[in-house]
C-alpha atoms as a PDB file:
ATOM      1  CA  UNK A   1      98.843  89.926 125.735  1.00  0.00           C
ATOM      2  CA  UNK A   2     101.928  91.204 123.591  1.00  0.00           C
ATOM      3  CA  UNK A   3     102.831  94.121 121.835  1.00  0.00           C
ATOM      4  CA  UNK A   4     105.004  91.639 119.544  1.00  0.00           C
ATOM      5  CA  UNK A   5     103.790  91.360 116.341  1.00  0.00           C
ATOM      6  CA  UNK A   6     105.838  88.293 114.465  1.00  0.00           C
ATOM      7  CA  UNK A   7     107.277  88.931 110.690  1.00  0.00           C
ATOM      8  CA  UNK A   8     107.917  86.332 109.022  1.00  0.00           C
ATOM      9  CA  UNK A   9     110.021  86.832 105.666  1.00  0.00           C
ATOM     10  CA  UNK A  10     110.033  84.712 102.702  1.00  0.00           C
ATOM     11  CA  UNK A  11     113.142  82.993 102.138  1.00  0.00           C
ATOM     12  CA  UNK A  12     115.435  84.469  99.923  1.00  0.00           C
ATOM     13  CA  UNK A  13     116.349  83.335  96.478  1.00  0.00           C
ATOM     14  CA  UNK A  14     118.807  84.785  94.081  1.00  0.00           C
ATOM     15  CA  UNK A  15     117.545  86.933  91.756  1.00  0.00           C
ATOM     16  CA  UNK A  16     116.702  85.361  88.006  1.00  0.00           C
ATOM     17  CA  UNK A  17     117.602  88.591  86.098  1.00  0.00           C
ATOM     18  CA  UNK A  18     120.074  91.462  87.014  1.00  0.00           C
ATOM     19  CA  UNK A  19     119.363  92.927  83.233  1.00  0.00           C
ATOM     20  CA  UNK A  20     118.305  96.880  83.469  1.00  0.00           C
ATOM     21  CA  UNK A  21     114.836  96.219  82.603  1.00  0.00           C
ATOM     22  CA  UNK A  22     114.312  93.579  85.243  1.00  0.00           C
ATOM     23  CA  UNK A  23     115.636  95.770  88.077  1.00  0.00           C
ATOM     24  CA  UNK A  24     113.985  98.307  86.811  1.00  0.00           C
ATOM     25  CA  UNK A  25     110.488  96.648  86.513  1.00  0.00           C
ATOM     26  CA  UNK A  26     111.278  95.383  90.389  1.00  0.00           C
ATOM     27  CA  UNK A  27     111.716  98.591  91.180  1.00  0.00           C
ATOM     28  CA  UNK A  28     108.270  99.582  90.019  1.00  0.00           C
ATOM     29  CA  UNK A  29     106.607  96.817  91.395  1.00  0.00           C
ATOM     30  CA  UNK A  30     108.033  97.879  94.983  1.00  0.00           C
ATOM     31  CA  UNK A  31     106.637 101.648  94.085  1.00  0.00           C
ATOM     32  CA  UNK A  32     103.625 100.487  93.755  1.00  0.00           C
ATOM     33  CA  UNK A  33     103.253  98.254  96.763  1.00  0.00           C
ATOM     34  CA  UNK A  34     104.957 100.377  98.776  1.00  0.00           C
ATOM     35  CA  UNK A  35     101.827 103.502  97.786  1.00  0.00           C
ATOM     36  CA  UNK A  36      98.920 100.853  98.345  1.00  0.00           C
ATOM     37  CA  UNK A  37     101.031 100.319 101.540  1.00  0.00           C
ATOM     38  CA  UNK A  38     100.192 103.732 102.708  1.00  0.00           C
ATOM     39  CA  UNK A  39      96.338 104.060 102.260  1.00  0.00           C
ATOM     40  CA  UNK A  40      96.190 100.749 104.089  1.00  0.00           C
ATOM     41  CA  UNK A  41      98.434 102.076 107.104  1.00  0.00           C
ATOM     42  CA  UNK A  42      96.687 105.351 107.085  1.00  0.00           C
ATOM     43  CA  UNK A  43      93.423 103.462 108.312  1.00  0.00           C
ATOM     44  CA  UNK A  44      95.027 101.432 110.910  1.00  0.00           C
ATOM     45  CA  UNK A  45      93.367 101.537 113.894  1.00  0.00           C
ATOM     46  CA  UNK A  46      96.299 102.664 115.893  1.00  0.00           C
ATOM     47  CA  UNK A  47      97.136 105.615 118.058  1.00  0.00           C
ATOM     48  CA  UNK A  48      97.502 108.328 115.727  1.00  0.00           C
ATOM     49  CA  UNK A  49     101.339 109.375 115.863  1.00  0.00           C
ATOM     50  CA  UNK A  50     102.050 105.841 115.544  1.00  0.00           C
ATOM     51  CA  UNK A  51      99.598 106.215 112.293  1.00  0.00           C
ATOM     52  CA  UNK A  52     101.341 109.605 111.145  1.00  0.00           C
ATOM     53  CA  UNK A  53     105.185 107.916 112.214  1.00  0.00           C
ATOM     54  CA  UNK A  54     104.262 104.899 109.937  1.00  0.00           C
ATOM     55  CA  UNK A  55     102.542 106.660 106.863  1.00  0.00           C
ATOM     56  CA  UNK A  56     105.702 109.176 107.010  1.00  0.00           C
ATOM     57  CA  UNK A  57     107.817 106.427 106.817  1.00  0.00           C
ATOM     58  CA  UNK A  58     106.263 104.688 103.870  1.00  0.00           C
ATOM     59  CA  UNK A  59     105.734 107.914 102.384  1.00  0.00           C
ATOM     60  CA  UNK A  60     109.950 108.341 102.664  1.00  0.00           C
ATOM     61  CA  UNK A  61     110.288 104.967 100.917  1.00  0.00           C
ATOM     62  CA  UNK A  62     108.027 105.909  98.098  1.00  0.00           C
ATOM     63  CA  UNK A  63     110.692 108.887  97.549  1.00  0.00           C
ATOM     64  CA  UNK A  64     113.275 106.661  98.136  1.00  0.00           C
ATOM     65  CA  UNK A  65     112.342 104.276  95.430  1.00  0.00           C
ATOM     66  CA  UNK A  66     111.192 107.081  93.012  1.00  0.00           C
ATOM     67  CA  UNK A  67     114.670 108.544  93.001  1.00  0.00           C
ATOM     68  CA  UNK A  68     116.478 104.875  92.219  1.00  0.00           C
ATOM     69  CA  UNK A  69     113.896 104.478  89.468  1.00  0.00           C
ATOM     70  CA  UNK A  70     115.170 107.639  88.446  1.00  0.00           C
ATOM     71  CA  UNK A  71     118.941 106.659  88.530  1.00  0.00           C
ATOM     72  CA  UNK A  72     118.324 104.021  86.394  1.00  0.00           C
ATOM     73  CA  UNK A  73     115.918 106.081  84.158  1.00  0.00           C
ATOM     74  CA  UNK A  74     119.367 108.518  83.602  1.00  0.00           C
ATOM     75  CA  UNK A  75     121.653 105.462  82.382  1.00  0.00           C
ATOM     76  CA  UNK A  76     122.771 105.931  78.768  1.00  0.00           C
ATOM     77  CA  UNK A  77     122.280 102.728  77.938  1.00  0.00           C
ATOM     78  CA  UNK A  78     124.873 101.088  79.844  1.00  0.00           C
ATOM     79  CA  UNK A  79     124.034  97.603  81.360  1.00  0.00           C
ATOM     80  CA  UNK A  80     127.547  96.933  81.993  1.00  0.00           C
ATOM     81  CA  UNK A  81     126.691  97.260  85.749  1.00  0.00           C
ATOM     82  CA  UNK A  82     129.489  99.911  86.215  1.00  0.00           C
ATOM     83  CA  UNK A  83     129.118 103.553  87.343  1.00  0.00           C
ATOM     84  CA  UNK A  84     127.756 105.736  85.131  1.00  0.00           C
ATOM     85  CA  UNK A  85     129.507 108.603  83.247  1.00  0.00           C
ATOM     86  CA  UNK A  86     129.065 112.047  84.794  1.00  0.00           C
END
């Protein structure tokens, strides 16, 4: 028996829409897969600082993500992909 546990990812394809609001609606979507993620891996039926390591870790990607929905939430309106104005 193996501790191995195969991942198998989707191949890539390049993304349809780079607009603002598409990034931004991506970006949401993640959030929110990313919080059911951590309900699920809270009831894992794992040793339980593997269970804490793991939710801790999904809970750091939900920050993650929150602040780059932020960053784009402080744009002025600039889609010109370039940095924004301080």
């Amino acid at each position: 028996m193996s501790n191995i546990v195969p991942f198998r990812r989707k191949p890539r394809t390049p993304p349809a829409d780079c607009s603002l609001v598409a990034v931004a609606d991506d970006l949401l979507a993640a959030l929110d897969a990313v919080q059911g993620l951590v309900g699920r891996a809270a009831s894992m039926n794992r040793p339980a600082i593997e269970v804490e390591r793991t939710v801790q870790n999904l809970l750091d990607a939900v920050s993650a993500l929150e602040r780059a929905v932020d960053c784009i939430g402080e744009g002025e309106g600039s889609e010109g992909g370039g940095p924004m104005p301080a």
